[in-house]
N, C-alpha and C. Protein backbone atom coordinates (compact mmCIF):
# COMPACT_ATOMS: atom_id res chain seq x y z
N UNK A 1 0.84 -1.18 0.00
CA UNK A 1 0.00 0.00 0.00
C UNK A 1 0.88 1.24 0.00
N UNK A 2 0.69 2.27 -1.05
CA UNK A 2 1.21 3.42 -1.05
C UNK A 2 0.78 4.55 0.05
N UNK A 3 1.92 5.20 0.76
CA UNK A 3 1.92 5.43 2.52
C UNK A 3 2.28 7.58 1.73
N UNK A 4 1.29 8.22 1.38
CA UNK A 4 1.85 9.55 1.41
C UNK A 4 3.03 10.01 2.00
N UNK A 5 3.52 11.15 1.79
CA UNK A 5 4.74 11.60 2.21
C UNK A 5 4.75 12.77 2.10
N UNK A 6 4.67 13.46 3.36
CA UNK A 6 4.76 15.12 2.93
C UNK A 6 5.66 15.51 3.17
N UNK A 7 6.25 16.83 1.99
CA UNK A 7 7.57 16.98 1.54
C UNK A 7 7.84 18.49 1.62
N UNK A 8 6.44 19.26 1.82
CA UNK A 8 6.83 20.65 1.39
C UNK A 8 5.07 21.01 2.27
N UNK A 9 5.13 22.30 3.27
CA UNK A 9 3.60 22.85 3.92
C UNK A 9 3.59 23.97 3.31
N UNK A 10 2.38 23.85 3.11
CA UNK A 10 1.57 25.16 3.12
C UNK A 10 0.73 25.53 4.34
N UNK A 11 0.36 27.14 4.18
CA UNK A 11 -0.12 27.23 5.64
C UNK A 11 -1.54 27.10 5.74
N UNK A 12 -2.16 25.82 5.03
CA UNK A 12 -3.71 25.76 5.18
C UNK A 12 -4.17 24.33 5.63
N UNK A 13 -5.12 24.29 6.27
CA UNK A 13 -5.20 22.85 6.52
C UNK A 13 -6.69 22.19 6.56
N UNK A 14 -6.85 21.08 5.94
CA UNK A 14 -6.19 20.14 6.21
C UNK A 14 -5.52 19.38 5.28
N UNK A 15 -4.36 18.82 5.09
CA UNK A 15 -3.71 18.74 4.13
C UNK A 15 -3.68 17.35 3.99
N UNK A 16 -4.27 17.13 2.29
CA UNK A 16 -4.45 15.32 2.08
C UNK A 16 -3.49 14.95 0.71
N UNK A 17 -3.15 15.89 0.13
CA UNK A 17 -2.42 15.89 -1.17
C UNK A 17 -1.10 15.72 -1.07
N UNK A 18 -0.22 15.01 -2.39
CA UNK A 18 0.79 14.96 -1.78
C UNK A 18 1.47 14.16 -3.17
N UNK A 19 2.16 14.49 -3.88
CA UNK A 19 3.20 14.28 -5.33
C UNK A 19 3.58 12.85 -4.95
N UNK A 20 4.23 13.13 -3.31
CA UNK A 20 5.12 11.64 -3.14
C UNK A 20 4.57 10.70 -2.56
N UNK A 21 4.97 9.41 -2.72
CA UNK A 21 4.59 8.30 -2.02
C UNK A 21 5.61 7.35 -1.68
N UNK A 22 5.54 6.33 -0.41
CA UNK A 22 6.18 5.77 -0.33
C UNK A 22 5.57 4.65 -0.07
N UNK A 23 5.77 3.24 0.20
CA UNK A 23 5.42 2.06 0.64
C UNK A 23 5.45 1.90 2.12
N UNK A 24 4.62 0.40 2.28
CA UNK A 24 5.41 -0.38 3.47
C UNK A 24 6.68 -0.80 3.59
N UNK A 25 7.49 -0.82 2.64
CA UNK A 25 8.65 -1.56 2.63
C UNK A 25 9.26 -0.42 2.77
N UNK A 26 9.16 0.90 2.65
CA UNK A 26 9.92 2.13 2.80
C UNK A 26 9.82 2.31 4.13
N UNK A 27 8.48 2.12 4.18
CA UNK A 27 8.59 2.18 5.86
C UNK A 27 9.19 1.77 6.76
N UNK A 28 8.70 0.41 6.44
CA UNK A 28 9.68 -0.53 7.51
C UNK A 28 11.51 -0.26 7.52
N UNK A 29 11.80 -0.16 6.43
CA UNK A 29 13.28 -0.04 6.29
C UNK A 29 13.70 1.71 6.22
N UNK A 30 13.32 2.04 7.20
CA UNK A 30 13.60 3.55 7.23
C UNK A 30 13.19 4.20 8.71
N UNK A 31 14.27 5.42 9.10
CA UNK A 31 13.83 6.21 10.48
C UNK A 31 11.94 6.59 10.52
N UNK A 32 11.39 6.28 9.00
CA UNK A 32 10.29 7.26 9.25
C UNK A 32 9.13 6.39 9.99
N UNK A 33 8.12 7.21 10.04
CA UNK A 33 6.57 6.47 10.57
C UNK A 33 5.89 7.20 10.30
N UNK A 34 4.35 6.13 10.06
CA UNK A 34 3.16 6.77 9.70
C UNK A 34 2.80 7.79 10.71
N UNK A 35 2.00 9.13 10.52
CA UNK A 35 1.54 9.40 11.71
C UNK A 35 -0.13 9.79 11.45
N UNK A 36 -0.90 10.11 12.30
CA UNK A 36 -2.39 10.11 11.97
C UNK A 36 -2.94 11.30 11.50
N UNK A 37 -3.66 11.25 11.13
CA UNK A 37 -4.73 12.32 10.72
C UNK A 37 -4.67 13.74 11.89
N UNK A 38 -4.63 14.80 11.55
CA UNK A 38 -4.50 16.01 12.92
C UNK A 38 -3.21 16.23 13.02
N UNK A 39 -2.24 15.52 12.47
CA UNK A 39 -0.76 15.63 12.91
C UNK A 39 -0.51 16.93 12.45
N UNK A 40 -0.42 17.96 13.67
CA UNK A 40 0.46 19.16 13.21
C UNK A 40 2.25 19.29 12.83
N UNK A 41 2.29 19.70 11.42
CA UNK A 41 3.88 19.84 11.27
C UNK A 41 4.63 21.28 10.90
N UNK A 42 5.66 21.23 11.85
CA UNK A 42 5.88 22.38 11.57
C UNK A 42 7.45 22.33 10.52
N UNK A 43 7.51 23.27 9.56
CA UNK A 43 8.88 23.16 8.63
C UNK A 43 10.17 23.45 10.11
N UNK A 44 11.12 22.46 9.57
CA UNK A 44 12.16 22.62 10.21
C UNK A 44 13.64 22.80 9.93
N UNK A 45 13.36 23.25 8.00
CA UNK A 45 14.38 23.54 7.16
C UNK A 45 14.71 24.52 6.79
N UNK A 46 15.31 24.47 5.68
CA UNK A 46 15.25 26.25 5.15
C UNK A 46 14.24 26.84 4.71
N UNK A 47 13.43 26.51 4.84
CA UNK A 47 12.23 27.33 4.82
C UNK A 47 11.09 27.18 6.21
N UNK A 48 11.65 27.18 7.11
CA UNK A 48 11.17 27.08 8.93
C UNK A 48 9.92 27.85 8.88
N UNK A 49 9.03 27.74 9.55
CA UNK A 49 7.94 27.82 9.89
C UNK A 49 6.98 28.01 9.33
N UNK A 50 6.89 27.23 7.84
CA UNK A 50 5.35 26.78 7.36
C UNK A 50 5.13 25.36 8.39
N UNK A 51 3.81 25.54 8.38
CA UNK A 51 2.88 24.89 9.28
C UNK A 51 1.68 24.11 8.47
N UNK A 52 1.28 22.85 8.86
CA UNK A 52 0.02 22.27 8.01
C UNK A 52 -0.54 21.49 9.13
N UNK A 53 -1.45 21.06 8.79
CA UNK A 53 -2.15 19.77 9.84
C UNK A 53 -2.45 19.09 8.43
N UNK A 54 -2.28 17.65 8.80
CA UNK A 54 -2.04 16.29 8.09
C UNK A 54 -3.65 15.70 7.97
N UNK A 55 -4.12 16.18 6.97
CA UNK A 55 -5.86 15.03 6.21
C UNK A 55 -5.90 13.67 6.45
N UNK A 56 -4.74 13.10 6.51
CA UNK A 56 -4.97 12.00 6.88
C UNK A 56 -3.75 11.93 6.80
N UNK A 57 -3.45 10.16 7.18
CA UNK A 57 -2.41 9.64 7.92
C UNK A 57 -1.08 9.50 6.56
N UNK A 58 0.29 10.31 6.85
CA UNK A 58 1.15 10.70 6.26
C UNK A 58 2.47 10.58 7.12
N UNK A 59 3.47 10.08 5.84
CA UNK A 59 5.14 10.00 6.75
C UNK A 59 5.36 11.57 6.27
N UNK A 60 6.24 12.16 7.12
CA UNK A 60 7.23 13.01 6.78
C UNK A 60 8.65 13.28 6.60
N UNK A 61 9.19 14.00 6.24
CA UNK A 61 10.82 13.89 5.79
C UNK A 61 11.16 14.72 7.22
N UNK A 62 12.47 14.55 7.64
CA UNK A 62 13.33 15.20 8.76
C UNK A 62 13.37 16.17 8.92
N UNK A 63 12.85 17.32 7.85
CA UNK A 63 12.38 19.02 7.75
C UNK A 63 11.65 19.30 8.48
N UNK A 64 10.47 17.88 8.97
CA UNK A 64 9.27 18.74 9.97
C UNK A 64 9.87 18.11 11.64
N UNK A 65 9.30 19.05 12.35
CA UNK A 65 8.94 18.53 13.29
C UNK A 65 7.42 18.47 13.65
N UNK A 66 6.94 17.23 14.10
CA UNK A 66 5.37 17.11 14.05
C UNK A 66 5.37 17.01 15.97
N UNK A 67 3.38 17.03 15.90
CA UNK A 67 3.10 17.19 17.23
C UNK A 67 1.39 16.21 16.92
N UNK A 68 1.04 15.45 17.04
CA UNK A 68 -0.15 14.59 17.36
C UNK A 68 -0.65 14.95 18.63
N UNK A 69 -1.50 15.78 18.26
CA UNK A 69 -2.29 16.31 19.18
C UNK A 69 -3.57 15.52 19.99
N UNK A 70 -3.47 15.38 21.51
CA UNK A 70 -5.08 14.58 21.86
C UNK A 70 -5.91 15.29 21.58
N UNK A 71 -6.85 14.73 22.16
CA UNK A 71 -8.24 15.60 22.46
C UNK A 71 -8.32 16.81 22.77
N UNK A 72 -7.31 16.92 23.81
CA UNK A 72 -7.50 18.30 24.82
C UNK A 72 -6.11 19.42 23.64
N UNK A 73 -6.38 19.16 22.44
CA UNK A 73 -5.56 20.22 21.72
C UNK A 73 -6.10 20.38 20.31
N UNK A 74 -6.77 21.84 20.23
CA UNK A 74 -7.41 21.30 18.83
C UNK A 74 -5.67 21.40 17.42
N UNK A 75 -5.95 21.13 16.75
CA UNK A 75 -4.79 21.05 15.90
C UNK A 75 -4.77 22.51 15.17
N UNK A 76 -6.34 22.72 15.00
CA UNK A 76 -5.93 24.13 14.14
C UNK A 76 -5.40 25.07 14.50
N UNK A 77 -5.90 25.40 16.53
CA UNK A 77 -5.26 25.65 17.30
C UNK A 77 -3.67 26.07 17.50
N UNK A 78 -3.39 24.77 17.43
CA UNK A 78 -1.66 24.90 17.25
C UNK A 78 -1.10 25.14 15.98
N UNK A 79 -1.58 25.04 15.44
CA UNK A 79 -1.01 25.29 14.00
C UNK A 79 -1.11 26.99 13.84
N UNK A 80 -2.29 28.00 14.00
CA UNK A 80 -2.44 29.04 14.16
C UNK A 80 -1.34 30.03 15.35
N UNK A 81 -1.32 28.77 16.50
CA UNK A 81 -0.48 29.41 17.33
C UNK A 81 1.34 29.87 16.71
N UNK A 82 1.48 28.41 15.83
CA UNK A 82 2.68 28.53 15.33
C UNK A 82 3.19 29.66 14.41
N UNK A 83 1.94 30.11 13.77
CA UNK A 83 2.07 30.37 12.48
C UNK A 83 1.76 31.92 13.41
N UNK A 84 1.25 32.82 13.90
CA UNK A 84 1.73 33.67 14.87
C UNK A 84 3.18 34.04 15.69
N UNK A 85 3.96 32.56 16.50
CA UNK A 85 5.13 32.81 16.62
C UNK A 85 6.19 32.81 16.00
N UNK A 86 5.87 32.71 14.93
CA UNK A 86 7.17 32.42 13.89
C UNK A 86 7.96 33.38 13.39
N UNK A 87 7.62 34.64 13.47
CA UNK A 87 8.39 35.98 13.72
C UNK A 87 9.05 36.63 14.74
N UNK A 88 9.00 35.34 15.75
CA UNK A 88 9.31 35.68 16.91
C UNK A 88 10.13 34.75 17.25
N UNK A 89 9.98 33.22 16.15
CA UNK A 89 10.90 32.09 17.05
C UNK A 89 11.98 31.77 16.26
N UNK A 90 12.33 32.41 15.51
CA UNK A 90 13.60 31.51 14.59
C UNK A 90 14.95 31.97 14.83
N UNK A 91 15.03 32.62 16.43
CA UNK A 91 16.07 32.53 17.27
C UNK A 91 16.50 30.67 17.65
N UNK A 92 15.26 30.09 17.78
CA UNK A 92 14.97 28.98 18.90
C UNK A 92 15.99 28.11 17.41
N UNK A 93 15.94 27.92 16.09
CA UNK A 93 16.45 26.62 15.61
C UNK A 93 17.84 26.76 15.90
């Protein structure tokens, strides 16, 4: 089964689209993992702080850092929050 892969955010969400794909066998033989639906990611490359929440369940490349949010966090939430500090945080990489 082909496992999405998001490669590049935009700042709208919810994000189900996606050029790349990878397998189970990519999976298994690789640092990455699936993660679920709501997964907020934030860019963690040269282009730092685009932000998306994940449409459904998607690997990502080492650029994001993600956050799987429970219940008690709505995702759009954080994603809005991010996308507010980000003129303020790119002391922090």
């Amino acid at each position: 089964m082909d496992q999405p892969r998001r490669r590049e955010a935009k700042p709208w969400s919810p994000y189900s689209r996606t050029i790349e794909h990878t397998n189970d066998f990519g999976i298994a033989n690789s640092s990455a993992r699936v993660l679920p639906e709501n997964t907020v990611c934030l860019r963690d490359g040269l282009c730092w702080g685009y932000v998306v929440v994940m449409g459904q369940p998607m690997a990502t490349s080492q650029d994001f850092v993600n956050w799987v949010c429970s219940d008690r966090i709505d995702p759009d939430f954080l994603k809005y929050l991010f996308l507010a500090e980000r003129t303020r945080t790119p002391s922090l990489r």
